[in-house]
N, C-alpha and C. Protein backbone atom coordinates (compact mmCIF):
# COMPACT_ATOMS: atom_id res chain seq x y z
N UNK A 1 -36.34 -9.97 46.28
CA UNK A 1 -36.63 -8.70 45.63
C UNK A 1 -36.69 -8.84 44.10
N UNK A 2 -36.15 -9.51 43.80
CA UNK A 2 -35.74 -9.69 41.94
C UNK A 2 -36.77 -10.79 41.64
N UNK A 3 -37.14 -11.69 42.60
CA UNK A 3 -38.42 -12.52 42.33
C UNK A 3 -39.63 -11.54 41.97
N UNK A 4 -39.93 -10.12 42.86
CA UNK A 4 -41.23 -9.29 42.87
C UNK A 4 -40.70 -8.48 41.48
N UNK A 5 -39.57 -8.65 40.53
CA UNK A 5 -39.32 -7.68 39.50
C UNK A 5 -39.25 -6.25 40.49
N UNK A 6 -38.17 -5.98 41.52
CA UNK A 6 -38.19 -4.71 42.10
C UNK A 6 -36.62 -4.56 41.58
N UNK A 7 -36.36 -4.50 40.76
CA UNK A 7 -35.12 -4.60 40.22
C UNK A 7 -33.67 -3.67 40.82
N UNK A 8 -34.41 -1.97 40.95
CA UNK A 8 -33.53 -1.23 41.38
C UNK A 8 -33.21 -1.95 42.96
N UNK A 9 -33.57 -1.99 43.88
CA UNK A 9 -33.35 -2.49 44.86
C UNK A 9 -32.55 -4.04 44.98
N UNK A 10 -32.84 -4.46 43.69
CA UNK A 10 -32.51 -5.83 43.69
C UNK A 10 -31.03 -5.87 43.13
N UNK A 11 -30.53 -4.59 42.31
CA UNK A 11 -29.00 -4.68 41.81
C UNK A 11 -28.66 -3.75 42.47
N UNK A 12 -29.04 -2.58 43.59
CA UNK A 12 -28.17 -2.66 44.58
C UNK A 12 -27.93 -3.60 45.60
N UNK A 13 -28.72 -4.38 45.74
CA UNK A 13 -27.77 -5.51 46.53
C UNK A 13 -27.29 -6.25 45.93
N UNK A 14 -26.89 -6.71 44.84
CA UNK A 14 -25.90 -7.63 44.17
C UNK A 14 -24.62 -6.34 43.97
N UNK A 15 -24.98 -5.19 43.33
CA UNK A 15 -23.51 -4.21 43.57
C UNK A 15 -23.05 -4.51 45.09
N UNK A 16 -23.95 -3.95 45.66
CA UNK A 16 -23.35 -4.54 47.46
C UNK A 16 -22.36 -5.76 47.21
N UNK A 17 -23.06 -7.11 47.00
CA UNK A 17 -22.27 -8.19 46.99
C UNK A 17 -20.85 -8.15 46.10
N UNK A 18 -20.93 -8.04 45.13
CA UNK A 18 -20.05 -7.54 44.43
C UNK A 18 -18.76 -6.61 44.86
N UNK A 19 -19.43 -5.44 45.37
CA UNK A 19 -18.10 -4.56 45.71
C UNK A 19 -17.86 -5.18 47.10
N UNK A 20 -18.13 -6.11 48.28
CA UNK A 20 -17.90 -6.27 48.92
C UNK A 20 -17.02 -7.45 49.37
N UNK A 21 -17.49 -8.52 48.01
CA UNK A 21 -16.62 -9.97 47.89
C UNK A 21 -15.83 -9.98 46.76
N UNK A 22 -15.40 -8.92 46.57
CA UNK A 22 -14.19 -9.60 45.22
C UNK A 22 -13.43 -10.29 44.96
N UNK A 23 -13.31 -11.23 43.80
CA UNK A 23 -12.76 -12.26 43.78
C UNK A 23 -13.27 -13.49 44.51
N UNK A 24 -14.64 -13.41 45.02
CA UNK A 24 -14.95 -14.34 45.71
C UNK A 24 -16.45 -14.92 44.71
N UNK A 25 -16.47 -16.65 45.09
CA UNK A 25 -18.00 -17.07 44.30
C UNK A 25 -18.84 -16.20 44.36
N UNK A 26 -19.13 -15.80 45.12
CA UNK A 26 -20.61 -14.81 45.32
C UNK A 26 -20.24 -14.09 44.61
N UNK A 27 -19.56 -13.55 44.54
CA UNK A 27 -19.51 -12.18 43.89
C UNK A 27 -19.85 -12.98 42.13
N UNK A 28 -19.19 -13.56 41.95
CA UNK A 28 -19.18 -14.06 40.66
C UNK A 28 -21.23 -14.52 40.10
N UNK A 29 -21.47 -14.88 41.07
CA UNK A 29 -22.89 -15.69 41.66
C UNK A 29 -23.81 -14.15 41.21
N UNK A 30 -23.46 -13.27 41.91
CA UNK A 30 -23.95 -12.25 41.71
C UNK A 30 -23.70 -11.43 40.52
N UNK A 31 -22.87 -11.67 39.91
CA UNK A 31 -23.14 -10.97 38.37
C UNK A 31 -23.89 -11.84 37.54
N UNK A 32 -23.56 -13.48 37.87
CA UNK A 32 -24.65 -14.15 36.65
C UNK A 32 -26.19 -13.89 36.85
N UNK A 33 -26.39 -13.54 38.21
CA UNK A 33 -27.62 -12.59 38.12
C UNK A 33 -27.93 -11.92 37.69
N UNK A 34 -27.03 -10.70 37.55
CA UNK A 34 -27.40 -9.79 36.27
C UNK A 34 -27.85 -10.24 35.35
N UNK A 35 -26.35 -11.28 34.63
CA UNK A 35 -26.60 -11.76 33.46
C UNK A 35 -27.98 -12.04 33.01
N UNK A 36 -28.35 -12.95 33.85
CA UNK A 36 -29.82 -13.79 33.68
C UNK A 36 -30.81 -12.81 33.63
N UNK A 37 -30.91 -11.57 34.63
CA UNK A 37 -32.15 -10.69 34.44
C UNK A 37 -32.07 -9.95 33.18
N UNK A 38 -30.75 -9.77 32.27
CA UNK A 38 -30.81 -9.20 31.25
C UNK A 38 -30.78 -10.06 30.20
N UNK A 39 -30.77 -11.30 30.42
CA UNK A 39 -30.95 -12.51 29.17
C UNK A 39 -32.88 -12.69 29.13
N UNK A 40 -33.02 -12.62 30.40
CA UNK A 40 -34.30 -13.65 30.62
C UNK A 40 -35.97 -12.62 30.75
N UNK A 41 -35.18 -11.29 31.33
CA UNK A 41 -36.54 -10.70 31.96
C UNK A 41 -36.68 -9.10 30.61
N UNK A 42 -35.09 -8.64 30.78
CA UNK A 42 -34.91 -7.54 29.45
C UNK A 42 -34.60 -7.92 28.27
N UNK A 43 -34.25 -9.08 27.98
CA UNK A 43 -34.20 -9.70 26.63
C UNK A 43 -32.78 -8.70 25.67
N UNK A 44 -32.42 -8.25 26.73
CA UNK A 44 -30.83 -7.58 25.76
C UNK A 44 -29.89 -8.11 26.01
N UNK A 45 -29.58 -9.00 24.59
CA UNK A 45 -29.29 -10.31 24.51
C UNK A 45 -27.15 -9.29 24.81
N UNK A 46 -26.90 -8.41 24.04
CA UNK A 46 -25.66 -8.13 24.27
C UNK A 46 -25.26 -7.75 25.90
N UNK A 47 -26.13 -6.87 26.59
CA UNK A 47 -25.46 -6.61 27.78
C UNK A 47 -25.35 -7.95 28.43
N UNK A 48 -26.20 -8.61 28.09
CA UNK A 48 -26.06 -10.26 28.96
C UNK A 48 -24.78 -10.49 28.50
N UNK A 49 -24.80 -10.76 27.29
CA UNK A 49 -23.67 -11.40 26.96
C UNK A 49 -21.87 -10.77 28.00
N UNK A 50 -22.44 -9.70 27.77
CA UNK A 50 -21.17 -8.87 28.46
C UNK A 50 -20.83 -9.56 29.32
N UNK A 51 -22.10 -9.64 30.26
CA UNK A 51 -21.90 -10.27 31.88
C UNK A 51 -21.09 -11.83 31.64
N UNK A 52 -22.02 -12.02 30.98
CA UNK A 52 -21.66 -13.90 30.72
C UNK A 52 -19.62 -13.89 30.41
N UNK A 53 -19.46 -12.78 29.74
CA UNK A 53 -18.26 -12.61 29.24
C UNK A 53 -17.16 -12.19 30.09
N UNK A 54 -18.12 -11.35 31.19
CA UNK A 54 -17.08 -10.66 31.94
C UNK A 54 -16.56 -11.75 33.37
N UNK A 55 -17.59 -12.69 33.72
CA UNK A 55 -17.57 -13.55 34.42
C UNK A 55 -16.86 -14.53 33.98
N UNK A 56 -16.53 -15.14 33.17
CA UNK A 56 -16.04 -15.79 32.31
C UNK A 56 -14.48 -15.65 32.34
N UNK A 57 -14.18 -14.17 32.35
CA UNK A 57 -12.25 -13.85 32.04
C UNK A 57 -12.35 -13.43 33.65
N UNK A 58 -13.14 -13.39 34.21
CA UNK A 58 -12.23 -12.91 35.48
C UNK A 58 -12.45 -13.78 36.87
N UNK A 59 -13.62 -14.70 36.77
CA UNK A 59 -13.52 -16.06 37.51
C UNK A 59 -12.59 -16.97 37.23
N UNK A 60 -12.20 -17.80 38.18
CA UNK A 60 -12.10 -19.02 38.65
C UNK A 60 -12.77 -20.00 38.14
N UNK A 61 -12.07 -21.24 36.50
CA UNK A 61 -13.16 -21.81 35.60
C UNK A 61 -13.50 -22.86 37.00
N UNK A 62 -13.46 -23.13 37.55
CA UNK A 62 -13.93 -24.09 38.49
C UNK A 62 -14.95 -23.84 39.25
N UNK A 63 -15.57 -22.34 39.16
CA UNK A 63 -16.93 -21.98 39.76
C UNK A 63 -17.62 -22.33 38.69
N UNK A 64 -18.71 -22.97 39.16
CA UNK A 64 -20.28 -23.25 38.27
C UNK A 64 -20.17 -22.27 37.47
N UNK A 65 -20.54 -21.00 38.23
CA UNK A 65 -21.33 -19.59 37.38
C UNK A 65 -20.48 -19.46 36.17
N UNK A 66 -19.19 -19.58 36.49
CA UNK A 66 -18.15 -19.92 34.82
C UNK A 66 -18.35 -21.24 33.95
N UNK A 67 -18.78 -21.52 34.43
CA UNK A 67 -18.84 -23.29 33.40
C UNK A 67 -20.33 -22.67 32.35
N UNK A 68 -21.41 -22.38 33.36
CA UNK A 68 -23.05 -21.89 33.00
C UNK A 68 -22.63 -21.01 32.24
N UNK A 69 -21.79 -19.94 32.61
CA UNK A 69 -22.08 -18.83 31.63
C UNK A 69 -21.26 -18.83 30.15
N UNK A 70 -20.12 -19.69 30.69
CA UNK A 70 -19.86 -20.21 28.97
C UNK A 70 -20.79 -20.36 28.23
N UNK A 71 -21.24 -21.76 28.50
CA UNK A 71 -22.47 -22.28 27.65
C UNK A 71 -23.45 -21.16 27.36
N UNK A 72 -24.01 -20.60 28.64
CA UNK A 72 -25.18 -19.58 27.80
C UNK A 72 -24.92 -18.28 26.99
N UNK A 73 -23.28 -18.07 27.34
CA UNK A 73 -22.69 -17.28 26.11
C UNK A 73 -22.70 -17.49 24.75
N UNK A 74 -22.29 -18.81 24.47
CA UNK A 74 -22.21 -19.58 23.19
C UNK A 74 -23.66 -19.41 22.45
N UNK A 75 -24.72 -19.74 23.36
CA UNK A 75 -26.17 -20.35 23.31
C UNK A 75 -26.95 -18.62 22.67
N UNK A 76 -26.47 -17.63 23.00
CA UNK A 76 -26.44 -16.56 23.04
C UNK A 76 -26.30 -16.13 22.16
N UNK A 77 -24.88 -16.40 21.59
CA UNK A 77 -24.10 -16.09 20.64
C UNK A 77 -24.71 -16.59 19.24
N UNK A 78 -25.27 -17.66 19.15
CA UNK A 78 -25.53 -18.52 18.32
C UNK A 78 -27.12 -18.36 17.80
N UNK A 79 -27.66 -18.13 18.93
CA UNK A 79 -29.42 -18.09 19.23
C UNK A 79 -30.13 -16.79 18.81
N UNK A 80 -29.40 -15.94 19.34
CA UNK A 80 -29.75 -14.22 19.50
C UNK A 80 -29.09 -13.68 18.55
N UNK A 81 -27.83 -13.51 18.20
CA UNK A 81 -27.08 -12.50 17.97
C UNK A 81 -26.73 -12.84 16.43
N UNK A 82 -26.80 -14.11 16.20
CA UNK A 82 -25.96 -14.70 14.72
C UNK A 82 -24.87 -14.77 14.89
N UNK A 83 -23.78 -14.38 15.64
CA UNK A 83 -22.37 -14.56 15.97
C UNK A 83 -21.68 -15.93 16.13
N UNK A 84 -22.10 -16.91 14.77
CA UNK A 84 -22.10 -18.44 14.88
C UNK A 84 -20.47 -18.44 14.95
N UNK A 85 -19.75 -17.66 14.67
CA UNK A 85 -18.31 -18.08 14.79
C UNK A 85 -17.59 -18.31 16.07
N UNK A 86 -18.59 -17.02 16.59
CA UNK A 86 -18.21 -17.00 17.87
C UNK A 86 -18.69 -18.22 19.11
N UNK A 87 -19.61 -18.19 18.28
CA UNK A 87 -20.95 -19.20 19.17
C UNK A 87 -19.52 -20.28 19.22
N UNK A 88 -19.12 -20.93 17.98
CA UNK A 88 -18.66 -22.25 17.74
C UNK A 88 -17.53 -21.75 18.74
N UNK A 89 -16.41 -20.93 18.70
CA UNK A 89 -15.36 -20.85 19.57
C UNK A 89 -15.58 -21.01 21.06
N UNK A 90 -16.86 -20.54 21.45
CA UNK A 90 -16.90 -20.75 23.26
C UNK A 90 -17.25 -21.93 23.30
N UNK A 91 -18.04 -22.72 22.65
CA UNK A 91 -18.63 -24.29 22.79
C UNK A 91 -17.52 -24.84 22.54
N UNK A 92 -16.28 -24.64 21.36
CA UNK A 92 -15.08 -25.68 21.40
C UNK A 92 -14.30 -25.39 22.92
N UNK A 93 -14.72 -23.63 23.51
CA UNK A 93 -13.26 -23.62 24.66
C UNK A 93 -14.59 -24.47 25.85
N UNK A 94 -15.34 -24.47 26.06
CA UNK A 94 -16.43 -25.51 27.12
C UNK A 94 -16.04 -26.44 26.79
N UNK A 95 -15.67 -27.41 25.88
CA UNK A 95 -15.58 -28.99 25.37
C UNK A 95 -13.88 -29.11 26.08
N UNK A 96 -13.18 -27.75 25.72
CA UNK A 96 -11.70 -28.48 25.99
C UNK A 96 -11.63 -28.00 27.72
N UNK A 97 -12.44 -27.33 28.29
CA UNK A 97 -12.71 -26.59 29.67
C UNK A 97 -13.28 -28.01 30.33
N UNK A 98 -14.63 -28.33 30.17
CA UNK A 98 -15.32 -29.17 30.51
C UNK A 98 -15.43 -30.51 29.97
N UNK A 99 -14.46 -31.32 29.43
CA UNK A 99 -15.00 -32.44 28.82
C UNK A 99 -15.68 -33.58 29.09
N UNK A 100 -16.12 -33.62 30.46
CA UNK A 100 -16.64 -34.47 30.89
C UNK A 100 -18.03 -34.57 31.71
N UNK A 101 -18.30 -32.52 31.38
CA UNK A 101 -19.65 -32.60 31.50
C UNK A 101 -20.87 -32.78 30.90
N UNK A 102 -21.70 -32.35 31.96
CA UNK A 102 -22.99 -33.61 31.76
C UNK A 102 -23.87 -32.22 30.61
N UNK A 103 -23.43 -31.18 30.27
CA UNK A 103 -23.75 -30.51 29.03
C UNK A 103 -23.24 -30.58 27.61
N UNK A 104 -22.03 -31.40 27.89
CA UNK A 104 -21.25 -31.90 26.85
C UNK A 104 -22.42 -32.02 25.20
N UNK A 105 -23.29 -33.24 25.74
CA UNK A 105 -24.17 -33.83 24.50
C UNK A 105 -24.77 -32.50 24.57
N UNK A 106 -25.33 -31.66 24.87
CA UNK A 106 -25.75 -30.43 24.42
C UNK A 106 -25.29 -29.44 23.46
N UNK A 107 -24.10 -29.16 24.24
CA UNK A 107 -22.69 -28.59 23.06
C UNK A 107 -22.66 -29.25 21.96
N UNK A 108 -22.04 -30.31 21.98
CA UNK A 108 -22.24 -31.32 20.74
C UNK A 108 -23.13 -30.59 19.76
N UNK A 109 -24.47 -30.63 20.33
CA UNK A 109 -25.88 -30.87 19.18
C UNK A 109 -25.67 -29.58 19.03
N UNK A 110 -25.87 -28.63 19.19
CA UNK A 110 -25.20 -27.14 18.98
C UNK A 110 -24.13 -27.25 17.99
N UNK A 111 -23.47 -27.23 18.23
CA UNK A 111 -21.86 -27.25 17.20
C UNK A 111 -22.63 -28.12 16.10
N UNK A 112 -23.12 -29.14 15.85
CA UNK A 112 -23.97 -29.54 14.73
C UNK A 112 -24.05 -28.56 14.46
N UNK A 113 -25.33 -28.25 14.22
CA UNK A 113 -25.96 -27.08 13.66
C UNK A 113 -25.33 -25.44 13.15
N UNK A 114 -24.34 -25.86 14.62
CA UNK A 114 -23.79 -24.49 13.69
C UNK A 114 -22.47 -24.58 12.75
N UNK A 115 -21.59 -26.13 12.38
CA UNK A 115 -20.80 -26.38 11.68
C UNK A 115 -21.75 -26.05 10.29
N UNK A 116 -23.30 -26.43 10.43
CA UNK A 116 -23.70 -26.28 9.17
C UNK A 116 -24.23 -25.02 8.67
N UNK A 117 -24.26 -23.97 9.68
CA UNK A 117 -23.83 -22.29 9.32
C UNK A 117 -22.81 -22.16 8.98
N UNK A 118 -22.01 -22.28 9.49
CA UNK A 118 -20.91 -22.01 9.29
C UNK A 118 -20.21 -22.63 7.78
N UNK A 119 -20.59 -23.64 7.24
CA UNK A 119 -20.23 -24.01 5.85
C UNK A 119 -20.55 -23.34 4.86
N UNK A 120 -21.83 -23.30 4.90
CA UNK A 120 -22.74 -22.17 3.92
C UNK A 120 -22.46 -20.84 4.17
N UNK A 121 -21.69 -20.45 5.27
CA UNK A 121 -21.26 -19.06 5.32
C UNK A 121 -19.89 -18.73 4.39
N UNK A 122 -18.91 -19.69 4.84
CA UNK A 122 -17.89 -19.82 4.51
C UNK A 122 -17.89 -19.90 2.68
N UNK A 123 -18.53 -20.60 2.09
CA UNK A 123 -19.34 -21.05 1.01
C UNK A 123 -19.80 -19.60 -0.07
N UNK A 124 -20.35 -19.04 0.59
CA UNK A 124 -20.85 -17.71 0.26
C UNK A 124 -19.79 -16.72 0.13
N UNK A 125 -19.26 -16.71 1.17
CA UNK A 125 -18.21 -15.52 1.32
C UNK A 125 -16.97 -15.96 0.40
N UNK A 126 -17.20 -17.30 -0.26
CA UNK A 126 -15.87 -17.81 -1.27
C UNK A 126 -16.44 -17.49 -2.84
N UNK A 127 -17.82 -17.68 -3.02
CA UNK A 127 -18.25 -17.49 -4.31
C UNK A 127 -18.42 -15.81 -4.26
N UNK A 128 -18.14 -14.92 -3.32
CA UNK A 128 -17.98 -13.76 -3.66
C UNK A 128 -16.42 -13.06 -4.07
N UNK A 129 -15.77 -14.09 -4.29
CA UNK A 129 -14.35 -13.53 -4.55
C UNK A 129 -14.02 -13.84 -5.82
């Protein structure tokens, strides 16, 4: 259904899933769906984020959909929103969460880039005092 963009039909059955498996993967599975249709198809980069966020504090870090939605929180955070501080804090809690995944060198190159926002921010906000 969410493949044909029939959307209403398509998040009542993930609410279905949801109110029916709590606390369970799916259920979790089924909000990063949300997430994704509101990252990917509505482009509102905050309600995603919500999802990404809300999945995040109330999963189990050992489900995928929590490991993914870190990262695309950060990616989010960093990409969309300007929230590089924040960006940098979820990519350091993925590095000390995940250190041995295979997104790791990704994070990495990320946190580059945004250590070097983050200097020139820091930088700015000192020559204003």
């Amino acid at each position: 259904l969410l493949s044909d963009k029939n959307y209403s039909k398509g998040f009542l059955l993930l609410e279905n899933i949801i109110s029916h498996h709590k606390d369970e993967e799916i259920a979790a599975e089924a909000e990063y769906i949300y997430a994704e249709i509101y990252l990917n198809d509505f482009e509102e980069y905050k309600i995603a984020a919500n999802y990404y966020t809300k999945i995040i504090n109330n999963y189990p870090k050992s489900y995928n959909v929590v490991k993914k939605s870190m990262f695309t929180l950060a990616y989010i955070y960093a990409n969309h929103l300007d929230y590089y501080t924040d960006a940098i804090d979820v990519y350091e809690s993925f590095k000390q969460e995940y250190p041995n995944d295979d997104l790791i060198i990704s994070v990495n190159y990320e946190l580059e880039s945004l250590y070097k926002h983050d200097i020139v921010i820091k930088s700015l906000l000192n020559s204003t005092k």
